[in-house]
C-alpha atoms as a PDB file:
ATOM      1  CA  UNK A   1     110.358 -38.623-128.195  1.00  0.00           C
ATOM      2  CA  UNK A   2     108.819 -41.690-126.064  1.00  0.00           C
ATOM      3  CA  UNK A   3     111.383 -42.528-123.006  1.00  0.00           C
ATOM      4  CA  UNK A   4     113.181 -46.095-124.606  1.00  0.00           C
ATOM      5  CA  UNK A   5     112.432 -48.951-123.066  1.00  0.00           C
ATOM      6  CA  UNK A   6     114.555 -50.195-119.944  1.00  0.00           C
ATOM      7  CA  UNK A   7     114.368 -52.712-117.364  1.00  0.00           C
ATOM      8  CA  UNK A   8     111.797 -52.771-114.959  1.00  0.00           C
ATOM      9  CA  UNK A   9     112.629 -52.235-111.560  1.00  0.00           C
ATOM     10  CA  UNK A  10     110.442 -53.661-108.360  1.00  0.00           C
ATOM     11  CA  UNK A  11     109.683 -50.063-107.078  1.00  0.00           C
ATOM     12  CA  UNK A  12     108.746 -49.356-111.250  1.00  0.00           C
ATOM     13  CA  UNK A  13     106.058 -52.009-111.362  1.00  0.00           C
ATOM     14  CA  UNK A  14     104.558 -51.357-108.275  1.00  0.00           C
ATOM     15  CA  UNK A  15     104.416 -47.828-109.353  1.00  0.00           C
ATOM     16  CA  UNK A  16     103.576 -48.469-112.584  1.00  0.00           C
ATOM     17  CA  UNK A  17     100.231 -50.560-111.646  1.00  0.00           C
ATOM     18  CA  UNK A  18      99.359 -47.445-109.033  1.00  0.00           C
ATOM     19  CA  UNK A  19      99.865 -44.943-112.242  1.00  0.00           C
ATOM     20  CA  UNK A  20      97.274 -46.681-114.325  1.00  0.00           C
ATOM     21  CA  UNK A  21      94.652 -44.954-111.801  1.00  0.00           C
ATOM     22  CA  UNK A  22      96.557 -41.648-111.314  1.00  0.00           C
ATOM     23  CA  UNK A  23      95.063 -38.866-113.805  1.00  0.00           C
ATOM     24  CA  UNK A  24      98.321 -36.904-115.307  1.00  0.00           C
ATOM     25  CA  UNK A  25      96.821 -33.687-114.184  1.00  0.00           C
ATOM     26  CA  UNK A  26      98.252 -32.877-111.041  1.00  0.00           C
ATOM     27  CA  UNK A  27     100.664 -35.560-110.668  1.00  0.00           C
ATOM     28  CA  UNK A  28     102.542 -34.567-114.125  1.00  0.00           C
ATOM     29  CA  UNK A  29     106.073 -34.066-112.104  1.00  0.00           C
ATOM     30  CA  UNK A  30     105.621 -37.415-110.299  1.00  0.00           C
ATOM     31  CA  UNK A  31     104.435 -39.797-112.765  1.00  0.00           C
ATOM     32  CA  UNK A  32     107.121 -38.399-115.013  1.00  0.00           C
ATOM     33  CA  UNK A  33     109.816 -39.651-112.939  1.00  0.00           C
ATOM     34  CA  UNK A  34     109.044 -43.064-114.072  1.00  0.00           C
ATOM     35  CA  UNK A  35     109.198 -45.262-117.444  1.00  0.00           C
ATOM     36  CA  UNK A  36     105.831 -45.952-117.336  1.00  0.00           C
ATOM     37  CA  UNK A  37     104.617 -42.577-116.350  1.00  0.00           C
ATOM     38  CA  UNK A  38     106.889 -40.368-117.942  1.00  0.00           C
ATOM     39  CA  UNK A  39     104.957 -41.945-121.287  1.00  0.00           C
ATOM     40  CA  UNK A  40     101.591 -40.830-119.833  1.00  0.00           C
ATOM     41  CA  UNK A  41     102.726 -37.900-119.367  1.00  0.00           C
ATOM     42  CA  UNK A  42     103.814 -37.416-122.669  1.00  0.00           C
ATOM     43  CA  UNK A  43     101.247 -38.559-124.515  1.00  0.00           C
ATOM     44  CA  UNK A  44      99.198 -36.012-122.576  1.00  0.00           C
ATOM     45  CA  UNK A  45     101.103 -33.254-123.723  1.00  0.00           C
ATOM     46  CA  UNK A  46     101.302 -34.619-127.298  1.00  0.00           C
ATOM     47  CA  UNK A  47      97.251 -34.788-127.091  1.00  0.00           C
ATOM     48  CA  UNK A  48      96.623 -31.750-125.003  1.00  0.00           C
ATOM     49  CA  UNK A  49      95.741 -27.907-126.049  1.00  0.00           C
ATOM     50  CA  UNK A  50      98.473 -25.639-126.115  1.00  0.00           C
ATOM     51  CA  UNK A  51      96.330 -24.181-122.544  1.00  0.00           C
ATOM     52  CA  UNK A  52      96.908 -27.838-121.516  1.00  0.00           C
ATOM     53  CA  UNK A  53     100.411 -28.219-122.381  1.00  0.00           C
ATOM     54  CA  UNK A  54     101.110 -25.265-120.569  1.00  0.00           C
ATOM     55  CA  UNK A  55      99.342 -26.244-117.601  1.00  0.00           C
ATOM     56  CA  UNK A  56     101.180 -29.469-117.570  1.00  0.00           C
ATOM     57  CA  UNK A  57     104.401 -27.763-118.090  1.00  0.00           C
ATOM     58  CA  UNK A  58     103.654 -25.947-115.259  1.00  0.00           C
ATOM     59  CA  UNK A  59     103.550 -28.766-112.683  1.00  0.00           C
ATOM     60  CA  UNK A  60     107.431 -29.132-113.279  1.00  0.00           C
ATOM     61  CA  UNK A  61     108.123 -25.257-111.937  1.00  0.00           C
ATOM     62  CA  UNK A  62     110.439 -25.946-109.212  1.00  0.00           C
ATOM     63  CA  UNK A  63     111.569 -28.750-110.166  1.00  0.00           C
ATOM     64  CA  UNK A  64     113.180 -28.096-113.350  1.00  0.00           C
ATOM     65  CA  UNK A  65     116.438 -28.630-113.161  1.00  0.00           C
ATOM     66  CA  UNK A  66     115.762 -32.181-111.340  1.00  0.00           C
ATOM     67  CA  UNK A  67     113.819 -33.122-114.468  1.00  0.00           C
ATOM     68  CA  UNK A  68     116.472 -32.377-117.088  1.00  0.00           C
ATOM     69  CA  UNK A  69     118.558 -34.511-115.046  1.00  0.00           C
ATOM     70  CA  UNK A  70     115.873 -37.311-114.692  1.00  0.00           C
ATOM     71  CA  UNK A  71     116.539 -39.865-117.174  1.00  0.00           C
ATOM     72  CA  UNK A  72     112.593 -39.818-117.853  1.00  0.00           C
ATOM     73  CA  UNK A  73     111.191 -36.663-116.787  1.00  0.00           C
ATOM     74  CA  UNK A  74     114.055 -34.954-119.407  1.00  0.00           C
ATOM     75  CA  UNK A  75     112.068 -36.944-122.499  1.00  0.00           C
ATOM     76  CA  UNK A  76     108.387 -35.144-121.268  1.00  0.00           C
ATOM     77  CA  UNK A  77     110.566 -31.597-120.783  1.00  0.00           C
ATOM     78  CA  UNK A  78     112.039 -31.738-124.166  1.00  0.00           C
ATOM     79  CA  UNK A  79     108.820 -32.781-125.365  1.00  0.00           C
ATOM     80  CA  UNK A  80     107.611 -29.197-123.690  1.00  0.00           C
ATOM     81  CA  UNK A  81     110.485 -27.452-125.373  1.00  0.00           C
ATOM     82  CA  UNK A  82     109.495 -28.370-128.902  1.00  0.00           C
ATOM     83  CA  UNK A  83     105.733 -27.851-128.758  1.00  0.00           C
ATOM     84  CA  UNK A  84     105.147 -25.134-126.067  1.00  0.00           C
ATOM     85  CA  UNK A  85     105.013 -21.459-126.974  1.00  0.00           C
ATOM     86  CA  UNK A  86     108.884 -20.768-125.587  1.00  0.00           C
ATOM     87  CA  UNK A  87     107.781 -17.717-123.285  1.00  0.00           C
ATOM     88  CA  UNK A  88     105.872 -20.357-121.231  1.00  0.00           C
ATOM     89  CA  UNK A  89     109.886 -22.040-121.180  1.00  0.00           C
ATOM     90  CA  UNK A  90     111.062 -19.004-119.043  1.00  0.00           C
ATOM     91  CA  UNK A  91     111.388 -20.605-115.891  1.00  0.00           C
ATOM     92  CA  UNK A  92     113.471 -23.736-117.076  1.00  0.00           C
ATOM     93  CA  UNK A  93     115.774 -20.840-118.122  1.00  0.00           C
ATOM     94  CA  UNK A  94     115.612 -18.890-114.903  1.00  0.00           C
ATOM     95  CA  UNK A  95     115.975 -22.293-112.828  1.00  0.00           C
ATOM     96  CA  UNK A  96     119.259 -23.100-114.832  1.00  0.00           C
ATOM     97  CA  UNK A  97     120.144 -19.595-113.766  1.00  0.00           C
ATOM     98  CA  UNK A  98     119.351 -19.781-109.999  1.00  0.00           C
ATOM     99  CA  UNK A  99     123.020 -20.516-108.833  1.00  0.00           C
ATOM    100  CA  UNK A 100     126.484 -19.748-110.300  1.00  0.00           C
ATOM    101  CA  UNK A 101     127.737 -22.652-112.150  1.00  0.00           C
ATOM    102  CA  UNK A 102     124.903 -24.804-112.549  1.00  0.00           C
ATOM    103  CA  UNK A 103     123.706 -24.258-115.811  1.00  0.00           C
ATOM    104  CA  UNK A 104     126.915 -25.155-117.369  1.00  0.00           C
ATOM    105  CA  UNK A 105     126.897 -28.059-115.207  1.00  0.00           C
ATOM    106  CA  UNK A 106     123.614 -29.344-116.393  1.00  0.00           C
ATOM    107  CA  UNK A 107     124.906 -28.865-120.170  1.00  0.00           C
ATOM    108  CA  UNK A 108     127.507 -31.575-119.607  1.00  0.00           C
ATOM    109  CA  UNK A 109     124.791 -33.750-118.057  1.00  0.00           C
ATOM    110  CA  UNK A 110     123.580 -37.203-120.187  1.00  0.00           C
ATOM    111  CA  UNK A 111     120.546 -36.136-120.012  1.00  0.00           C
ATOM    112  CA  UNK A 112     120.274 -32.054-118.617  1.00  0.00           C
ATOM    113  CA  UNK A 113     122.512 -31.340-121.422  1.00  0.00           C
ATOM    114  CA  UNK A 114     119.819 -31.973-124.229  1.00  0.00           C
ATOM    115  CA  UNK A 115     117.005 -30.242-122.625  1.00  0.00           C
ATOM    116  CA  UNK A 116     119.946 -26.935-122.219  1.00  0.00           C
ATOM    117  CA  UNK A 117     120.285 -27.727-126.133  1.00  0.00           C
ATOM    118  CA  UNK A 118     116.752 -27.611-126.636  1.00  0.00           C
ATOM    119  CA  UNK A 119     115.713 -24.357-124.997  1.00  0.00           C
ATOM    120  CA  UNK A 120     119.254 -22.471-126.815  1.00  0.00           C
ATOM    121  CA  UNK A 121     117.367 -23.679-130.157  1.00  0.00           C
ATOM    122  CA  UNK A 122     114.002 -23.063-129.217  1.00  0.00           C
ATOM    123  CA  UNK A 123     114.090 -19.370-127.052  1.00  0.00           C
ATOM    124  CA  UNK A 124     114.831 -16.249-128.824  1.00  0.00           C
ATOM    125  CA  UNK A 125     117.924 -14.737-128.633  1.00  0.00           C
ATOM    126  CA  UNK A 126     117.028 -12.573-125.756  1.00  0.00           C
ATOM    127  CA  UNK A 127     115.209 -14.695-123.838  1.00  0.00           C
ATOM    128  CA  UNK A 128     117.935 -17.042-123.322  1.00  0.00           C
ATOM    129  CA  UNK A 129     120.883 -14.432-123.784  1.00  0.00           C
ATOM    130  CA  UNK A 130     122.152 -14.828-120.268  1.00  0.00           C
ATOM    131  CA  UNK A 131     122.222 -18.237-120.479  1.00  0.00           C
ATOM    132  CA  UNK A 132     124.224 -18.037-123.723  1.00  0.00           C
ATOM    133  CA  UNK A 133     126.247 -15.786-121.473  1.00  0.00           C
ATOM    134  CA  UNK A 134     127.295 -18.326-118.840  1.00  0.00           C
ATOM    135  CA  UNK A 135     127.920 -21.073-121.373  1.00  0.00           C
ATOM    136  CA  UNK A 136     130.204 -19.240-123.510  1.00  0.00           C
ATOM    137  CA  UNK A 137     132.042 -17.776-120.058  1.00  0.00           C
ATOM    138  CA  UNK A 138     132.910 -21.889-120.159  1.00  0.00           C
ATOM    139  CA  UNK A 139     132.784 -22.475-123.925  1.00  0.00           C
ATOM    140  CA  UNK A 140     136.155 -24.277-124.225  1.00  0.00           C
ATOM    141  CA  UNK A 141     135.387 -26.783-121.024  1.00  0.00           C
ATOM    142  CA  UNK A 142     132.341 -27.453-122.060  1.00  0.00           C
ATOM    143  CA  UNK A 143     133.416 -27.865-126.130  1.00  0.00           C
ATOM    144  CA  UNK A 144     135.888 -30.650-124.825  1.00  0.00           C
ATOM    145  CA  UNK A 145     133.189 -32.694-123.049  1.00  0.00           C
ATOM    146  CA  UNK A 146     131.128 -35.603-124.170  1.00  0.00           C
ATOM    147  CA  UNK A 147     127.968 -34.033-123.289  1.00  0.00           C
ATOM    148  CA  UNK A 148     128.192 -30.159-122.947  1.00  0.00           C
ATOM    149  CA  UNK A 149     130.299 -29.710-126.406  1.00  0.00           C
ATOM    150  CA  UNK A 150     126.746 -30.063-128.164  1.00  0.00           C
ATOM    151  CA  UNK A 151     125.002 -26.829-126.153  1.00  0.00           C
ATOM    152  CA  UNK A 152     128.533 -25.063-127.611  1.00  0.00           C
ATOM    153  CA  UNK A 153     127.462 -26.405-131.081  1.00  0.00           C
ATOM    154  CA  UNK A 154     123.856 -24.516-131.040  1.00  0.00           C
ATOM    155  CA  UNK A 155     125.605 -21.506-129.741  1.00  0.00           C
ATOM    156  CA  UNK A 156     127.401 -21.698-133.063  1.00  0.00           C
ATOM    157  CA  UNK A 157     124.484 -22.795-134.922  1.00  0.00           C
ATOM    158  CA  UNK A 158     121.424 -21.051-133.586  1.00  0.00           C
ATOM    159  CA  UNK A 159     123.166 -18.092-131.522  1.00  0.00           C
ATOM    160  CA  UNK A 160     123.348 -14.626-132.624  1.00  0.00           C
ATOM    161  CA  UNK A 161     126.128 -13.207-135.033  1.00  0.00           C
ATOM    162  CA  UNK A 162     128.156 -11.442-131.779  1.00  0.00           C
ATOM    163  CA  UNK A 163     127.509 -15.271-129.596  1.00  0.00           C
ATOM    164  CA  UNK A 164     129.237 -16.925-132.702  1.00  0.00           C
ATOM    165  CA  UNK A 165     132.117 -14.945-132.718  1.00  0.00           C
ATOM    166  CA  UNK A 166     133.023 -15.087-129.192  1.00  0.00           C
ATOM    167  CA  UNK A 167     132.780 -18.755-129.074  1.00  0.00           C
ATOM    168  CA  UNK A 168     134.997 -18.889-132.688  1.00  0.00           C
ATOM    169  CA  UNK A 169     137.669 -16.498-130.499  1.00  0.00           C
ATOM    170  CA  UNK A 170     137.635 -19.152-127.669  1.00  0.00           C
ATOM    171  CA  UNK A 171     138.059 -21.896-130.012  1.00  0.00           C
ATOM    172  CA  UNK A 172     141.047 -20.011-131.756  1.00  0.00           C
ATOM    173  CA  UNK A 173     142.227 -19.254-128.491  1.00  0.00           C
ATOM    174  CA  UNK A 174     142.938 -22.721-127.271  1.00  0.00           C
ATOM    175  CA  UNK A 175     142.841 -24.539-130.538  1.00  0.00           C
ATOM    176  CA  UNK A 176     145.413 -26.872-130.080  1.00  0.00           C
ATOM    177  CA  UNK A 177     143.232 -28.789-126.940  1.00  0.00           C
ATOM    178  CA  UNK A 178     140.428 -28.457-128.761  1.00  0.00           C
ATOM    179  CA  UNK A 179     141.632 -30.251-131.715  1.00  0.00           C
ATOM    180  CA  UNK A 180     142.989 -33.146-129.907  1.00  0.00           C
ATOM    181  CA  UNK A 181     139.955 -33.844-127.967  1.00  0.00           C
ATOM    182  CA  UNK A 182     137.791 -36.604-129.249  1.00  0.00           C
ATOM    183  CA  UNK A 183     134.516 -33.941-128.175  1.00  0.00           C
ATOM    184  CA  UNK A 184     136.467 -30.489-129.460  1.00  0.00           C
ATOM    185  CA  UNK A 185     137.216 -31.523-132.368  1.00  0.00           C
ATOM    186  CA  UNK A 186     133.489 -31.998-133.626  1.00  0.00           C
ATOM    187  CA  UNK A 187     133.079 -27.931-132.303  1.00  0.00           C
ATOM    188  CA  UNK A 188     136.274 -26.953-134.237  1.00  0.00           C
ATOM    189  CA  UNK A 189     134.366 -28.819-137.549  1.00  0.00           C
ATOM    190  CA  UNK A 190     130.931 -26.568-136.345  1.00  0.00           C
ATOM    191  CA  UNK A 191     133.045 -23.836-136.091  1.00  0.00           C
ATOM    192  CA  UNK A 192     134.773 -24.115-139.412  1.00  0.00           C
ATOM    193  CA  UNK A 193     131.102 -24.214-141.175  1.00  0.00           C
ATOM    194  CA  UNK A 194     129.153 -21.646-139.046  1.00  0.00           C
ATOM    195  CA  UNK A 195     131.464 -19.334-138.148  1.00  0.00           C
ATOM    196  CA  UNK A 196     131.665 -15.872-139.868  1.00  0.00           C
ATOM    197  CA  UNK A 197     134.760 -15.782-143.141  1.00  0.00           C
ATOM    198  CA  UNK A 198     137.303 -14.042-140.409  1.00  0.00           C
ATOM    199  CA  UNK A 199     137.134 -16.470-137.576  1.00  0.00           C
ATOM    200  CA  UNK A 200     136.921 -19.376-139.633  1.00  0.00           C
ATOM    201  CA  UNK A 201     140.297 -17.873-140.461  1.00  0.00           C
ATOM    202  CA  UNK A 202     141.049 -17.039-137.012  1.00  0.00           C
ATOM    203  CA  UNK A 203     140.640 -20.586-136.110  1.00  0.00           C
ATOM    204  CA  UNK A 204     142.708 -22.011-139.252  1.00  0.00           C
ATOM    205  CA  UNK A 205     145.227 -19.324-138.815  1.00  0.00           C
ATOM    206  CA  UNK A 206     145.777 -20.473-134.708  1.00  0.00           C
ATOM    207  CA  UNK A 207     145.539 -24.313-135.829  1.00  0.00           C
ATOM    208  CA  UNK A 208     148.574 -24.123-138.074  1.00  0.00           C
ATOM    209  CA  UNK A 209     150.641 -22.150-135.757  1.00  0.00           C
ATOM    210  CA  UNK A 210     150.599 -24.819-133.416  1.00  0.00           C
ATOM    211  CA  UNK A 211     152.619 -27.918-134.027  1.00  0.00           C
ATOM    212  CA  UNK A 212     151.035 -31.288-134.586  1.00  0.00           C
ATOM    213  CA  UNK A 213     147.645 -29.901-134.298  1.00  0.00           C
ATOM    214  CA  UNK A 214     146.480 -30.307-138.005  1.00  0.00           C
ATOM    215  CA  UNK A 215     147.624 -33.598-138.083  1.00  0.00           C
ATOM    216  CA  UNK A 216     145.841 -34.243-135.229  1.00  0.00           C
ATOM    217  CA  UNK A 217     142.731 -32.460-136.340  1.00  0.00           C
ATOM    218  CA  UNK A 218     143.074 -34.564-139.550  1.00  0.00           C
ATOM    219  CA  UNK A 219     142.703 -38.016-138.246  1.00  0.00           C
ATOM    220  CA  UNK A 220     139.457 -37.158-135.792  1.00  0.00           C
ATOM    221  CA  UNK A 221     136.027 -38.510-136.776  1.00  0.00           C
ATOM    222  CA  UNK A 222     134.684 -34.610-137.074  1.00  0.00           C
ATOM    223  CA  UNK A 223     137.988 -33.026-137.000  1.00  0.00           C
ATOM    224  CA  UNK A 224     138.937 -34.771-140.457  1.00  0.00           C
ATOM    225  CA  UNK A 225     136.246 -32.615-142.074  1.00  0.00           C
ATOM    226  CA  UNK A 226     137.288 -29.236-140.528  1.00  0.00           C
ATOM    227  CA  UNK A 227     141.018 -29.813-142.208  1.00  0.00           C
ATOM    228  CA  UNK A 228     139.979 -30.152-144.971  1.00  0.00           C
ATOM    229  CA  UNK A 229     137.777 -26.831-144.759  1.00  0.00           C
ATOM    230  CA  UNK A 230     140.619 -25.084-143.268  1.00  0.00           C
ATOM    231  CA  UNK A 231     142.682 -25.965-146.642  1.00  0.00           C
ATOM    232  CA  UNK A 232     139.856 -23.620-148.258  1.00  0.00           C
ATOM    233  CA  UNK A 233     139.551 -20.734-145.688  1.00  0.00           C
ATOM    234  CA  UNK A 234     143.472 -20.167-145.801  1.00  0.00           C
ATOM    235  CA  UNK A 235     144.881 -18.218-149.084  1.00  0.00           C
ATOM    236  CA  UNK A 236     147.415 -19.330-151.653  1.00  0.00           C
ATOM    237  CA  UNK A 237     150.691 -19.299-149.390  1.00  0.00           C
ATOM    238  CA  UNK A 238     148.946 -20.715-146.071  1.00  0.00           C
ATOM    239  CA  UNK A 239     147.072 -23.532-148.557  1.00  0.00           C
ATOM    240  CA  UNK A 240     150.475 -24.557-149.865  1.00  0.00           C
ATOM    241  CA  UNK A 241     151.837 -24.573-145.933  1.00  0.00           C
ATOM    242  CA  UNK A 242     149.256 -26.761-144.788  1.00  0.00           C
ATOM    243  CA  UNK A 243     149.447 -29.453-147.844  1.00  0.00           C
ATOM    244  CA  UNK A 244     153.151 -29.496-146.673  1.00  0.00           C
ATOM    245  CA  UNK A 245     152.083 -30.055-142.790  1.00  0.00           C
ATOM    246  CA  UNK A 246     150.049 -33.117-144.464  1.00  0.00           C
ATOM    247  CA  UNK A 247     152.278 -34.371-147.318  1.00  0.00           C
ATOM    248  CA  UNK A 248     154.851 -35.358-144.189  1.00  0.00           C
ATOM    249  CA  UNK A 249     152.505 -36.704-142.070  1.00  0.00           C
ATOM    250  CA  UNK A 250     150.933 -38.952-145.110  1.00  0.00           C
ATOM    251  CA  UNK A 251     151.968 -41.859-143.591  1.00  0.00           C
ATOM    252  CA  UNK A 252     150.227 -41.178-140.545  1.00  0.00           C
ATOM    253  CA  UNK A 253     146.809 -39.975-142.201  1.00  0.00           C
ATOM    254  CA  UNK A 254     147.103 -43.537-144.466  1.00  0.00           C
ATOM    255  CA  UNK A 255     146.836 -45.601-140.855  1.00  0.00           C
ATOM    256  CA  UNK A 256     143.837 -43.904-139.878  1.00  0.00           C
ATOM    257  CA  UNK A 257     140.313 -44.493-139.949  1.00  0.00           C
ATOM    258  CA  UNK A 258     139.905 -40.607-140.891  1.00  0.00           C
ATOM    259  CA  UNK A 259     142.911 -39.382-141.681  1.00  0.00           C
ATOM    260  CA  UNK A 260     143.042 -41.467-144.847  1.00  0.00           C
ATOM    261  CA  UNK A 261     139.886 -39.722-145.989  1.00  0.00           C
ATOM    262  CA  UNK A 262     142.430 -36.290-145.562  1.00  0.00           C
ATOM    263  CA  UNK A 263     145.039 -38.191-147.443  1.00  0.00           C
ATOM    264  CA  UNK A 264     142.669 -39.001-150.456  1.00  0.00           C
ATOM    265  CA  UNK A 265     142.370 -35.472-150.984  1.00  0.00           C
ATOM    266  CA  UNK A 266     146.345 -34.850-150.685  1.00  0.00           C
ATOM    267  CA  UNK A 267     146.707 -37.335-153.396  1.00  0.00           C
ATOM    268  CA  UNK A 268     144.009 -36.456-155.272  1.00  0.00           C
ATOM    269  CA  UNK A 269     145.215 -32.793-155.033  1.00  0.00           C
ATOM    270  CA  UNK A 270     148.710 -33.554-156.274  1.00  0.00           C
ATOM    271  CA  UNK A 271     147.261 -35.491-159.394  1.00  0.00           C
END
């Protein structure tokens, strides 16, 4: 999608009225650092071959990782990531790679982040396997963040069967952090959809153990949704548990935004 609009600085106009002359060809990477010329750019690719998109693409190699974190170069890269054949992607995925730490680093960036969520969607499973690997080596981290908890959301979305259920055993694992956090909880809701019949149960199973942490769950703007999943997952004894955790906490559900939505159902249930 276009770049939005933003406030031109002096160095942005007098680049911008140098641009109009510069072809996009060979000066891809540096017009796209720019408002003006990162929507040159992308109207090239949109208009281009898929030869020419690649040969665009291209002029970014090296400088990948700077891109995703531009806050225009990332629009023309995800741009790339949606129309390009993905094999022609590999070295966005092998720059992320290049040093310990950074890819996960880049998911939590405002704008690096959505490219990393991109390219998990986009790749195959094997081509982007390793860096499934490193993200899920700092699933819970990232699944509390504002920014990287959406690359742990494709990995339970879009990654393979084995991916999803070691990122559902992290989540069970430290459930009760997860569910308090404004960013976890909206994993722990992904989680309860996606995530195969036994670690949904995991999850549900570790969330009630924990003290507080339903209620808590139960009043967040995504977590409100996964409790009342959970009430499904769990059988006839655990059910009746949990109703109890929320009957004494109705108070507390009534006085929030969310958590009235859980108490709805509590009521409703008890008609």
């Amino acid at each position: 999608s276009p770049s939005p609009a933003s406030t031109k600085s002096p160095s942005d106009t007098s680049s911008t009225s140098s641009q109009g002359e510069i072809p996009v060809p060979g000066n891809a990477w540096l017009l796209a650092q720019s408002a003006a010329g990162t929507r040159r750019v992308q109207e090239a690719v949109e208009e281009a071959s898929e030869e020419g998109r690649i040969a665009l693409l291209e002029e970014f190699r090296g400088h990948g990782v700077k891109a995703m974190r531009d806050p225009h170069a990332n629009h023309v890269l995800q741009q790339c990531v949606r129309l390009v054949e993905p094999m022609a992607l590999q070295f966005l995925v092998d720059e992320l790679l290049e040093r310990e730490g950074l890819a996960a680093n880049v998911a939590r960036h405002r704008y690096g982040g959505r490219v990393v969520q991109q390219l998990l969607k986009r790749c195959g499973a094997e081509q982007v396997s390793e860096l499934a690997e490193v993200l899920m080596q700092e699933a819970t981290n990232l699944a509390c963040h504002s920014f990287g908890n959406f690359s742990v959301q494709n990995l339970l979305t879009s990654g393979t069967q084995e991916q999803r259920r070691r990122v559902a055993r992290a989540i069970a694992k430290d459930a009760g952090s997860l569910c308090r956090s404004r960013a976890g909880d909206g994993v722990v809701a992904v989680a309860m959809e996606h995530a195969e019949p036994e670690d949904r149960l995991l999850i549900a199973h570790a969330i009630l153990a924990e003290p507080g942490t339903l209620v808590e769950l139960a009043q967040g703007r995504h977590g409100h949704g996964a409790a009342l999943r959970l009430l499904q997952v769990l059988d006839a004894h655990e059910s009746l548990q949990a109703h109890m955790i929320l009957a004494e906490a109705i108070g507390t559900l009534r006085a929030s935004r969310y958590g009235r939505i859980v108490a709805r159902h509590m009521e409703e249930s008890m008609k």
